[in-house]
PDB file of N, CA and C in Angstrom:
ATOM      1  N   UNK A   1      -3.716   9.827  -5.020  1.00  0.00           N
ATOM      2  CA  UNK A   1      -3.632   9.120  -3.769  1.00  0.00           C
ATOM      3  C   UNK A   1      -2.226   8.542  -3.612  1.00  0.00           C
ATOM      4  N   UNK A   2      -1.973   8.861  -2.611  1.00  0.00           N
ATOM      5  CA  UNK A   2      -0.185   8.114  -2.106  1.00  0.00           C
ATOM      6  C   UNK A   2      -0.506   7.068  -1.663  1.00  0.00           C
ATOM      7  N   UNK A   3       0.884   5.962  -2.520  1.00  0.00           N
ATOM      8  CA  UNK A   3       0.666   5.017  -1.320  1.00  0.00           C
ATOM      9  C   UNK A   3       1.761   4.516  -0.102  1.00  0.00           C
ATOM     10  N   UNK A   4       0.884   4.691   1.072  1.00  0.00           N
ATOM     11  CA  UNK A   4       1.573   4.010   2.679  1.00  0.00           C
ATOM     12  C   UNK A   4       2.514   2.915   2.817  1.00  0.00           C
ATOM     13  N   UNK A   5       3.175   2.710   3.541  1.00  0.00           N
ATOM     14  CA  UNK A   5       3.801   1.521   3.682  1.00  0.00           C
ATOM     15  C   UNK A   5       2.817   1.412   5.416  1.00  0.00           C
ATOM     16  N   UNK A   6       2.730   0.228   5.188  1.00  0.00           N
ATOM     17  CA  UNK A   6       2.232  -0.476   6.561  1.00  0.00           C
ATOM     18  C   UNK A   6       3.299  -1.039   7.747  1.00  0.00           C
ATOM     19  N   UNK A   7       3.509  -0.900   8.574  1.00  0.00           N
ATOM     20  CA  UNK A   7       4.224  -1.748   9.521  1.00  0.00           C
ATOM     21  C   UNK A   7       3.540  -2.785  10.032  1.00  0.00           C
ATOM     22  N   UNK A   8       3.186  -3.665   9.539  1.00  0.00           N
ATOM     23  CA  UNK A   8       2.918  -4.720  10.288  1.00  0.00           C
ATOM     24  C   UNK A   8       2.685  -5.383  11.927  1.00  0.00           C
ATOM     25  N   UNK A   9       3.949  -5.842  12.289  1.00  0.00           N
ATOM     26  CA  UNK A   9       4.103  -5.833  13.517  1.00  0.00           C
ATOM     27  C   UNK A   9       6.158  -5.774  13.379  1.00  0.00           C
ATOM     28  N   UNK A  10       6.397  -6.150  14.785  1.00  0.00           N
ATOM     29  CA  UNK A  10       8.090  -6.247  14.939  1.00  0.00           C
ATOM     30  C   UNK A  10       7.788  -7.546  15.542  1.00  0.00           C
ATOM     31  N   UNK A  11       8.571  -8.539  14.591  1.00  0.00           N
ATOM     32  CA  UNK A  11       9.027  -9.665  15.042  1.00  0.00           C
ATOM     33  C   UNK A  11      10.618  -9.895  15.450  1.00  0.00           C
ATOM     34  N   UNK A  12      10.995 -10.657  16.190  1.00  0.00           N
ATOM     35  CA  UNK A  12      12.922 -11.373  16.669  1.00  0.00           C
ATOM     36  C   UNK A  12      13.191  -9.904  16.263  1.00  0.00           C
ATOM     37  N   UNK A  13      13.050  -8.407  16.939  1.00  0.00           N
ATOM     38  CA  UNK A  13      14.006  -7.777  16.748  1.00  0.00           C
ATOM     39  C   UNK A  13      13.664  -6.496  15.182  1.00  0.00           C
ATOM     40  N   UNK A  14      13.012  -7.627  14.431  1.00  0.00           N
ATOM     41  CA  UNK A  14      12.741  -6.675  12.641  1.00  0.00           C
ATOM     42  C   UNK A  14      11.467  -6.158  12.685  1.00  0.00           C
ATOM     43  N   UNK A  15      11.558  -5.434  11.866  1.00  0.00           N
ATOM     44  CA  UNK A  15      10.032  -4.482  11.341  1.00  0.00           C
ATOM     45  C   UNK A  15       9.718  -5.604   9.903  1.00  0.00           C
ATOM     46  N   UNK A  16       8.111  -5.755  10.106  1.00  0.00           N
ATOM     47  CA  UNK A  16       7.774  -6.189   8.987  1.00  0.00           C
ATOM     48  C   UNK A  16       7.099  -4.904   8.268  1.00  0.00           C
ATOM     49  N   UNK A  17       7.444  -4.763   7.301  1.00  0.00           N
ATOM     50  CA  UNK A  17       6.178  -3.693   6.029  1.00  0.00           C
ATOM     51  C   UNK A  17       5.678  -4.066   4.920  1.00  0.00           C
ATOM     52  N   UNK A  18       4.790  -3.876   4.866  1.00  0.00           N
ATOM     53  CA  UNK A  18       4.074  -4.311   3.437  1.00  0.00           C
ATOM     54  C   UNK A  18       3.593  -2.807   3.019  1.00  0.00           C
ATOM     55  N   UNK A  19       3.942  -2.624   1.707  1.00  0.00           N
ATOM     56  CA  UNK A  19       3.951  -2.149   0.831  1.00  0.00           C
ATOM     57  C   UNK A  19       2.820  -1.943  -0.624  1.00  0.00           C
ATOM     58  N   UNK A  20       1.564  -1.255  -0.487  1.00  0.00           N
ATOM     59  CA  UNK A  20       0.796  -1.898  -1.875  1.00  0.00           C
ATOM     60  C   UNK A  20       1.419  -1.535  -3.135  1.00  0.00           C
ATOM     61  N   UNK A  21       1.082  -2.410  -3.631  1.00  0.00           N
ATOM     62  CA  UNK A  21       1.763  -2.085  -5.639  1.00  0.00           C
ATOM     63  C   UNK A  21       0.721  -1.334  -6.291  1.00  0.00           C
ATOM     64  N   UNK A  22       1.878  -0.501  -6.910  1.00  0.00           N
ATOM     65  CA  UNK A  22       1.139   0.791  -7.638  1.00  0.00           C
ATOM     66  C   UNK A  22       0.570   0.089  -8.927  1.00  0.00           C
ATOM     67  N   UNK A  23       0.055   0.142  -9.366  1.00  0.00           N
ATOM     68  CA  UNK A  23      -1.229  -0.256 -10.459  1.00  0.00           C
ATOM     69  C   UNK A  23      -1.373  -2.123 -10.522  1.00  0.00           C
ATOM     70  N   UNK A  24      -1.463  -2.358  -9.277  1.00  0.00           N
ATOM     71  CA  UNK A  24      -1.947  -3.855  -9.502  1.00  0.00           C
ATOM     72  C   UNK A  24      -2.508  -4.616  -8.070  1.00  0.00           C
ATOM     73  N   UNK A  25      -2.680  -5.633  -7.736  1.00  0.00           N
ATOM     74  CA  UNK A  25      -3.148  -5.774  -6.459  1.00  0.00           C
ATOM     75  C   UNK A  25      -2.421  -6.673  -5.691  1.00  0.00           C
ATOM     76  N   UNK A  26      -2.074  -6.436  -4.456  1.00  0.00           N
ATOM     77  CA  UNK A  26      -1.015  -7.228  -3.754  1.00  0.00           C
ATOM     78  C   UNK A  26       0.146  -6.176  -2.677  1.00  0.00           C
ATOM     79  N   UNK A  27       0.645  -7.063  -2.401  1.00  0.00           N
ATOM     80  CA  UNK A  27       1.840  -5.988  -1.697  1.00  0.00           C
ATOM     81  C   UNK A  27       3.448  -6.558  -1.667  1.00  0.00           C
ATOM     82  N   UNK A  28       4.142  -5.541  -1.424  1.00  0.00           N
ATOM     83  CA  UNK A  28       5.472  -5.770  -1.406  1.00  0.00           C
ATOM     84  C   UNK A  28       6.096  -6.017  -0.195  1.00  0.00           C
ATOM     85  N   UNK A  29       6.553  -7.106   0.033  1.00  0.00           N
ATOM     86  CA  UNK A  29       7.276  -7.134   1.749  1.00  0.00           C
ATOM     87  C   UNK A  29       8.558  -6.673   1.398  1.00  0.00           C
ATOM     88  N   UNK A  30       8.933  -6.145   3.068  1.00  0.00           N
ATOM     89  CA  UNK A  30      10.158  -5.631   3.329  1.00  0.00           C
ATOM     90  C   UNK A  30      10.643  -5.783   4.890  1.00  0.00           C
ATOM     91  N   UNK A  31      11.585  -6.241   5.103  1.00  0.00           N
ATOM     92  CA  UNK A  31      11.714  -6.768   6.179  1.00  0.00           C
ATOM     93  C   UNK A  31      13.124  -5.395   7.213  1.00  0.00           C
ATOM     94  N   UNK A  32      12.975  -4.729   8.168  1.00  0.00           N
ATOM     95  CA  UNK A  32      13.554  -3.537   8.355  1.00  0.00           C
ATOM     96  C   UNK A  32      14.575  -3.798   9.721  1.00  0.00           C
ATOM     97  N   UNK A  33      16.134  -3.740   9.550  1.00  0.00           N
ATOM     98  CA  UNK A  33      16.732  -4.243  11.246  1.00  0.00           C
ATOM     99  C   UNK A  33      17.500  -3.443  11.105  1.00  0.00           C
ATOM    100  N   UNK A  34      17.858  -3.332  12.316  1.00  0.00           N
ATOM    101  CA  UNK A  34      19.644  -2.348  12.791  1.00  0.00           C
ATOM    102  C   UNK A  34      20.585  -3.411  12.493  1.00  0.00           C
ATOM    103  N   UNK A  35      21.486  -3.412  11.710  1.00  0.00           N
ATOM    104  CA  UNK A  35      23.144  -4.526  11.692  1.00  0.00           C
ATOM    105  C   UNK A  35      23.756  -4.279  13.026  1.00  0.00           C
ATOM    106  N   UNK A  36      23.613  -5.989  13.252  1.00  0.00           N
ATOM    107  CA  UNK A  36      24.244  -6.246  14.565  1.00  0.00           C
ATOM    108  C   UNK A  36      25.799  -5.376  14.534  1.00  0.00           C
ATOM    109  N   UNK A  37      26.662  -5.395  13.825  1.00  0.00           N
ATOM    110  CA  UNK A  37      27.624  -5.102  13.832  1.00  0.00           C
ATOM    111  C   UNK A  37      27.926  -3.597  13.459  1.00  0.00           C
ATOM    112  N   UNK A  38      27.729  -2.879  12.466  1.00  0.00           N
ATOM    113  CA  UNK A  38      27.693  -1.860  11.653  1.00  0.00           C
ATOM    114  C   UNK A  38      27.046  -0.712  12.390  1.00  0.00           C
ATOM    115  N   UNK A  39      25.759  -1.161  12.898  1.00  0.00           N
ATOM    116  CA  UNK A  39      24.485   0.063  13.708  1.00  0.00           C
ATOM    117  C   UNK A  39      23.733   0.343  12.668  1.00  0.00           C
ATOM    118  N   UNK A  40      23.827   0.402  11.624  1.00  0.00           N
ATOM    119  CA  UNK A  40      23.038   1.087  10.500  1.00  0.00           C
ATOM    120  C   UNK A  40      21.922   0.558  10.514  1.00  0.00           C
ATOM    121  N   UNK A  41      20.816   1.154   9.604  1.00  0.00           N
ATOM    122  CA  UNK A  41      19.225   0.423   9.518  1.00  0.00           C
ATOM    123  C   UNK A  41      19.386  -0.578   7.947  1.00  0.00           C
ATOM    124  N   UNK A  42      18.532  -1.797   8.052  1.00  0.00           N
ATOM    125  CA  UNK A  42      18.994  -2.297   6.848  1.00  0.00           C
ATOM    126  C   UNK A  42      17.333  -2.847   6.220  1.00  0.00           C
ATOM    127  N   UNK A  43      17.410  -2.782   5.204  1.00  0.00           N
ATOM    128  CA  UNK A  43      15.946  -2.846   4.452  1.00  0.00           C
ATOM    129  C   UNK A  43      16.681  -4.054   3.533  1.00  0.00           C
ATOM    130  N   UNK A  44      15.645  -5.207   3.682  1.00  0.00           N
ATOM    131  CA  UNK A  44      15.927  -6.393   2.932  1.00  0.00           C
ATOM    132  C   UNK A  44      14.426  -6.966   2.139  1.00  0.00           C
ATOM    133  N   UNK A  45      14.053  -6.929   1.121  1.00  0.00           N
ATOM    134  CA  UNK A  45      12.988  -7.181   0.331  1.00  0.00           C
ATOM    135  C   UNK A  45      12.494  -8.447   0.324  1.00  0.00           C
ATOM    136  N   UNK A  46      11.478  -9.447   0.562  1.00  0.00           N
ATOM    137  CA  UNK A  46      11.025 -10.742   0.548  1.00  0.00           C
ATOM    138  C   UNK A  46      10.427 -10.538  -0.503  1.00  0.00           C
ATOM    139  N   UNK A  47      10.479 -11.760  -1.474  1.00  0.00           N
ATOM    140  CA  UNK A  47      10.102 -12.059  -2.429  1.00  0.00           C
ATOM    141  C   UNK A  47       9.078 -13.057  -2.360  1.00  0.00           C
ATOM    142  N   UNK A  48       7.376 -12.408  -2.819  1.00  0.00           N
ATOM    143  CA  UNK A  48       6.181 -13.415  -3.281  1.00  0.00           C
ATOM    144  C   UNK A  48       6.023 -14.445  -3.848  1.00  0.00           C
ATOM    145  N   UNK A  49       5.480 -15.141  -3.619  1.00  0.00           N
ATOM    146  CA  UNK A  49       4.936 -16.676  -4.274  1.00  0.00           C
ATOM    147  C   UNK A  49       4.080 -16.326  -5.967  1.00  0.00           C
ATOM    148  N   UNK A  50       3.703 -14.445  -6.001  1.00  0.00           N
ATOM    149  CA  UNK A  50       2.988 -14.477  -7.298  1.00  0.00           C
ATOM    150  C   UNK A  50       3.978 -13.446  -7.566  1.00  0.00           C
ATOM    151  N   UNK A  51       4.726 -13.174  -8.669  1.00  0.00           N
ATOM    152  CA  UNK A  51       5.049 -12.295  -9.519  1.00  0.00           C
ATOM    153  C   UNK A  51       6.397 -11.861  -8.315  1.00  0.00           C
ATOM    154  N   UNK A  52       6.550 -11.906  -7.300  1.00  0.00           N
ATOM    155  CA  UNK A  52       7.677 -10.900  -6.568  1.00  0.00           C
ATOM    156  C   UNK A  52       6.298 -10.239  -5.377  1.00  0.00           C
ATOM    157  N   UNK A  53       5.215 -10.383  -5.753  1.00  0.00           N
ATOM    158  CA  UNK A  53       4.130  -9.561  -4.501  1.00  0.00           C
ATOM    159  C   UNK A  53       3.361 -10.648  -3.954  1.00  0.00           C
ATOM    160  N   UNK A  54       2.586 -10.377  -2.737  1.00  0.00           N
ATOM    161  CA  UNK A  54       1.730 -10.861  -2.098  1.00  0.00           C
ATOM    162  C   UNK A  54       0.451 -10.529  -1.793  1.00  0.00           C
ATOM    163  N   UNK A  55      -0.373 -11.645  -2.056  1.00  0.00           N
ATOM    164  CA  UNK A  55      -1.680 -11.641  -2.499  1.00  0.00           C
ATOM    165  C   UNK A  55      -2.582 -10.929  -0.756  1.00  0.00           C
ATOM    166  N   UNK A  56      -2.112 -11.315   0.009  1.00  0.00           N
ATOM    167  CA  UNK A  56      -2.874 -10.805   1.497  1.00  0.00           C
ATOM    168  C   UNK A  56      -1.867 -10.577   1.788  1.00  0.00           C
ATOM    169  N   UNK A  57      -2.458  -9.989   3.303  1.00  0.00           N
ATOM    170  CA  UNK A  57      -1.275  -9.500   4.545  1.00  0.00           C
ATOM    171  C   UNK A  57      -0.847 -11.138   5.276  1.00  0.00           C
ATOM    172  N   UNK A  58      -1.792 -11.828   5.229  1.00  0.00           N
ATOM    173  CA  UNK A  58      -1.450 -13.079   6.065  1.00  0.00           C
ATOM    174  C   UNK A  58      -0.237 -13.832   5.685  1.00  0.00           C
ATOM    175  N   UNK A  59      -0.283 -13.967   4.106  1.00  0.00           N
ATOM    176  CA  UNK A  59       0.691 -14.479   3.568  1.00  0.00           C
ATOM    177  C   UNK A  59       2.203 -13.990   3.770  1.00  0.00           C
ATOM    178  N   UNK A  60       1.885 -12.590   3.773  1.00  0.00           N
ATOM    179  CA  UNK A  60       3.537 -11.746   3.823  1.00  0.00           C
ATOM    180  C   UNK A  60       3.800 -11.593   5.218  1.00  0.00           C
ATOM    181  N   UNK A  61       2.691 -12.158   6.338  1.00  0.00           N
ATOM    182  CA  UNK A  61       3.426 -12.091   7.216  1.00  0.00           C
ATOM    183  C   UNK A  61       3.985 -13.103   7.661  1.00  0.00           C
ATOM    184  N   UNK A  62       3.700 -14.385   6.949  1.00  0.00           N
ATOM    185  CA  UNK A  62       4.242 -15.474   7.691  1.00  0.00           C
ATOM    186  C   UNK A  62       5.331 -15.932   6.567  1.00  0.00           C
ATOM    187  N   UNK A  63       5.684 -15.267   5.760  1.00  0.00           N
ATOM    188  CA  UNK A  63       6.885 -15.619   4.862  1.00  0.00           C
ATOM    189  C   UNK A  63       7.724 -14.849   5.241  1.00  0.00           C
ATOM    190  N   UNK A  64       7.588 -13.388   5.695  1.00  0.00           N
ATOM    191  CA  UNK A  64       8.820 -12.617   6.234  1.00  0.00           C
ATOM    192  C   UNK A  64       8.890 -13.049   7.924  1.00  0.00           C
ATOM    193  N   UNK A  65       8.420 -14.091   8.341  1.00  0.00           N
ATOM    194  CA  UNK A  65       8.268 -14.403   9.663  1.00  0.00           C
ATOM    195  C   UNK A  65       9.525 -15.533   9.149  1.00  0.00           C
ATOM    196  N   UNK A  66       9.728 -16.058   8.749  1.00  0.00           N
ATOM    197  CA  UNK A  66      10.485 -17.027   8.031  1.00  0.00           C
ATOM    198  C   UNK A  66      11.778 -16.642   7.414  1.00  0.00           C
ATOM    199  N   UNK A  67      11.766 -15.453   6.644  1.00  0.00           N
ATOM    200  CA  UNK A  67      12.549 -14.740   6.218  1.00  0.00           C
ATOM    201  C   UNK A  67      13.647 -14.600   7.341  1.00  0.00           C
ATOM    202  N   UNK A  68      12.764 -13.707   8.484  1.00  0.00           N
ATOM    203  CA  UNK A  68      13.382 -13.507   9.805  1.00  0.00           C
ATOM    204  C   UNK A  68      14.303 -14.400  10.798  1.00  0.00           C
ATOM    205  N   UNK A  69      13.602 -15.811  10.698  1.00  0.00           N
ATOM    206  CA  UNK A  69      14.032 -16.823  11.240  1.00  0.00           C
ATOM    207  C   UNK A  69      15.499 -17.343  10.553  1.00  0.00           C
ATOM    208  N   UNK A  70      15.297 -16.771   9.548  1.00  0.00           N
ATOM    209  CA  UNK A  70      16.795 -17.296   8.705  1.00  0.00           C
ATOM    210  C   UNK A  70      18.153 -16.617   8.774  1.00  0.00           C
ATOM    211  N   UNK A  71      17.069 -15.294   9.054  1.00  0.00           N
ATOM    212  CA  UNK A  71      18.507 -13.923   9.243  1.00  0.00           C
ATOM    213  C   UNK A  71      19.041 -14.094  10.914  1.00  0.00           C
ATOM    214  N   UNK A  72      18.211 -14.315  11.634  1.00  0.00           N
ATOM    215  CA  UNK A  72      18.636 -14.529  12.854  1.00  0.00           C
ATOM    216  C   UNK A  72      19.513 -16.006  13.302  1.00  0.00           C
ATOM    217  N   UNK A  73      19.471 -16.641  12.426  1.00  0.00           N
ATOM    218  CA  UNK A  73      20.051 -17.519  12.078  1.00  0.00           C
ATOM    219  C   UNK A  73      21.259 -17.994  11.888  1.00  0.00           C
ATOM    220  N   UNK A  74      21.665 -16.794  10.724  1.00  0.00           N
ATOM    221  CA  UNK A  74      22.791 -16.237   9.726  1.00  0.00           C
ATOM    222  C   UNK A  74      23.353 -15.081  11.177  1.00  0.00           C
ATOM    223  N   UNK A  75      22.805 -14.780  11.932  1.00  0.00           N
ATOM    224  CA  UNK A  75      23.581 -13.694  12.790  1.00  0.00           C
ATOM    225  C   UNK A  75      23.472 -12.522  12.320  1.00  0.00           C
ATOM    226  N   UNK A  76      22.455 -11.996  11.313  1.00  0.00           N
ATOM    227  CA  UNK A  76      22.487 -10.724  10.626  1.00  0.00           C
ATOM    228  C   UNK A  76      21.586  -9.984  11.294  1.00  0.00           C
ATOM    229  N   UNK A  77      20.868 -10.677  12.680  1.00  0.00           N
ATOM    230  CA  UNK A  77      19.598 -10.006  13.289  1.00  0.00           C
ATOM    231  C   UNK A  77      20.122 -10.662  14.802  1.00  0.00           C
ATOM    232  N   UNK A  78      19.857  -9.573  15.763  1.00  0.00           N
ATOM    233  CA  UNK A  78      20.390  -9.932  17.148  1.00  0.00           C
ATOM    234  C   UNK A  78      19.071 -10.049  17.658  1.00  0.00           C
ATOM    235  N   UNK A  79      18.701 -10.799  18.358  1.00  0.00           N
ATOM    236  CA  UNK A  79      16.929 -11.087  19.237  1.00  0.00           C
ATOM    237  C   UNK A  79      17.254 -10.257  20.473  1.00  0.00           C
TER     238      UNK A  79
END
């Protein structure tokens, strides 16, 4: 069995994905934007409250919701 990456939803502009972990339970966030400046696509990893993963989807979505808020912030994400 392969495993999917999920898209979540698109929040300010980013793709959220969660990711399941191969032999354990939880998922991996990843947060997905075009560089305002550059054009390129850029994949930036959020890091879990357990081990580096996340225990639900609820959780990883409101920490890379946060994540987001910071990059847009920083100017690394155009709304």
């Amino acid at each position: 069995m392969t495993m999917k990456k999920r898209i979540l939803e698109t929040y300010r502009g980013a793709q959220i994905e969660a990711w399941p972990i191969h032999r354990g339970v939880g998922y991996e966030a990843w947060v997905r934007f075009r560089h305002p400046k550059l054009g390129h696509l850029v994949h930036k990893r959020v890091v879990g409250p357990t081990a580096g993963a996340f225990d639900s989807l609820e959780s990883l979505t409101s920490h890379c919701r946060a994540r987001i808020g910071e990059l847009v912030s920083w100017g690394e994400i155009l709304e």
